[in-house]
Protein backbone atom coordinates (compact mmCIF):
# COMPACT_ATOMS: atom_id res chain seq x y z
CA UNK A 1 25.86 -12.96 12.94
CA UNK A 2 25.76 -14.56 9.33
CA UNK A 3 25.11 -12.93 6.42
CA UNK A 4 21.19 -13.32 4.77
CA UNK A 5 21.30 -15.46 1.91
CA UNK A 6 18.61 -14.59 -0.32
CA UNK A 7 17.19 -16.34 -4.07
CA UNK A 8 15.20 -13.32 -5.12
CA UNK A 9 17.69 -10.37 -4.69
CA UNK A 10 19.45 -7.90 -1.95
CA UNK A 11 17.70 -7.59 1.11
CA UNK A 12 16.51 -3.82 0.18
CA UNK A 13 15.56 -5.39 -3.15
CA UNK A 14 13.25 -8.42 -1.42
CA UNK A 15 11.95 -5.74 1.09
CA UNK A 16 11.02 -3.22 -1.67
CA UNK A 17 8.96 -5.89 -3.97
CA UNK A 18 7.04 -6.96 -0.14
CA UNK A 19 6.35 -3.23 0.15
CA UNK A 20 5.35 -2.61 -3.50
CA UNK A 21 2.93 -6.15 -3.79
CA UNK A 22 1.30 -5.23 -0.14
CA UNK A 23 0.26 -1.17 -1.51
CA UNK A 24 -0.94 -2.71 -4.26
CA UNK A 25 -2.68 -5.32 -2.26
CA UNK A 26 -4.51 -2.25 -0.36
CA UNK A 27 -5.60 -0.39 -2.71
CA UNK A 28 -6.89 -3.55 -4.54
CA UNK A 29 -8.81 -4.04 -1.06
CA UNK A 30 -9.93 -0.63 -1.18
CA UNK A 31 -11.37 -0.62 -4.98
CA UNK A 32 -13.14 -3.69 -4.59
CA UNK A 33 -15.06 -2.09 -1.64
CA UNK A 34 -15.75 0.59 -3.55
CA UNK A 35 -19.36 -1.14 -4.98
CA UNK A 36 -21.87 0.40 -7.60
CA UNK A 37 -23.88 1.55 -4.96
CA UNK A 38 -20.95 3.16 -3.03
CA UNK A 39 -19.85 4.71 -6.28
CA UNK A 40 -23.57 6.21 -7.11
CA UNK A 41 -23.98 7.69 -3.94
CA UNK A 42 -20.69 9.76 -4.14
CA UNK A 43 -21.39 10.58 -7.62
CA UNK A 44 -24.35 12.00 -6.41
CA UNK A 45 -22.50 14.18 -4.07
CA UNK A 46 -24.13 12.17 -0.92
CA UNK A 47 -22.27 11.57 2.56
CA UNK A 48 -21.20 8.45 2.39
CA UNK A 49 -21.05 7.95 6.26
CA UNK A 50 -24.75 8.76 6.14
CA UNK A 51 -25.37 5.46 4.14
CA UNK A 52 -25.00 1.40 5.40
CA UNK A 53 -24.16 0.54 1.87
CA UNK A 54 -20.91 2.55 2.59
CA UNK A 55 -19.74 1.01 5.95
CA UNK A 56 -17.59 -1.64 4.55
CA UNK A 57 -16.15 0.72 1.89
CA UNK A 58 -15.13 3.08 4.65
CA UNK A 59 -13.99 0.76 6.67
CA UNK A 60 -11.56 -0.29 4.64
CA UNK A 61 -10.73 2.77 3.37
CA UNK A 62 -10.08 3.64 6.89
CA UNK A 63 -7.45 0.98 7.77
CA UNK A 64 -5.93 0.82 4.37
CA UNK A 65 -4.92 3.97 3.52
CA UNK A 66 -3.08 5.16 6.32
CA UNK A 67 -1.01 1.75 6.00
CA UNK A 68 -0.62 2.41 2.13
CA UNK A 69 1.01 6.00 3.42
CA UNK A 70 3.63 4.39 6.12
CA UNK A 71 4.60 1.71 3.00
CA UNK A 72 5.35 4.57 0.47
CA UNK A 73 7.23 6.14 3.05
CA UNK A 74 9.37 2.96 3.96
CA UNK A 75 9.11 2.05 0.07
CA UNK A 76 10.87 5.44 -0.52
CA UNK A 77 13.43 5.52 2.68
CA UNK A 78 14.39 1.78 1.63
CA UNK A 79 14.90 2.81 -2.15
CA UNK A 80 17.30 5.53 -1.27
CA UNK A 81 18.76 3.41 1.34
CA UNK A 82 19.47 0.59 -1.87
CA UNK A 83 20.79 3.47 -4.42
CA UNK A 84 23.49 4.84 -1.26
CA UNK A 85 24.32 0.88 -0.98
CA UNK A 86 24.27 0.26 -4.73
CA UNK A 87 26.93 3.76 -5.15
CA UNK A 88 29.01 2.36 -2.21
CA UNK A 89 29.42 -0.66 -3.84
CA UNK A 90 30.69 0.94 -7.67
């Protein structure tokens, strides 16, 4: 097998700026569900499942943030990964 030839950087490098542009992508999903209404009724304390203003916000809450949890943790296992790879290669 050949080696990767990439433009932007080392593989851990490319795969860390993917990881770091898709939480950022997700949470930019999630905060643009988050509406004025859906932000009034949970300043008021309300349940926000109780409300059909709320379903897309939760939604997408729903599906986002566990994925934004399982990219920090491969954002983080890939950054050490990069550092041992960087200090192998002093």
């Amino acid at each position: 097998m050949g080696k990767l030839l990439l433009e932007s950087g080392t593989y851990y490098e490319v795969l860390l700026i993917a990881l770091s542009s898709a939480i950022k992508e997700k949470e930019r999903q999630i905060q643009e569900a988050y509406t004025d209404d859906v932000r009034i009724l949970d300043r008021c304390g309300e349940i926000l499942s109780q409300h059909e203003e709320c379903d897309i916000f939760l939604k997408t809450a729903n599906e986002c943030t566990p994925l934004i949890a399982d990219f920090r943790r491969i954002h983080l296992y890939l950054s050490d990964k990069h550092l041992d790879s960087v200090k192998r290669n002093k």
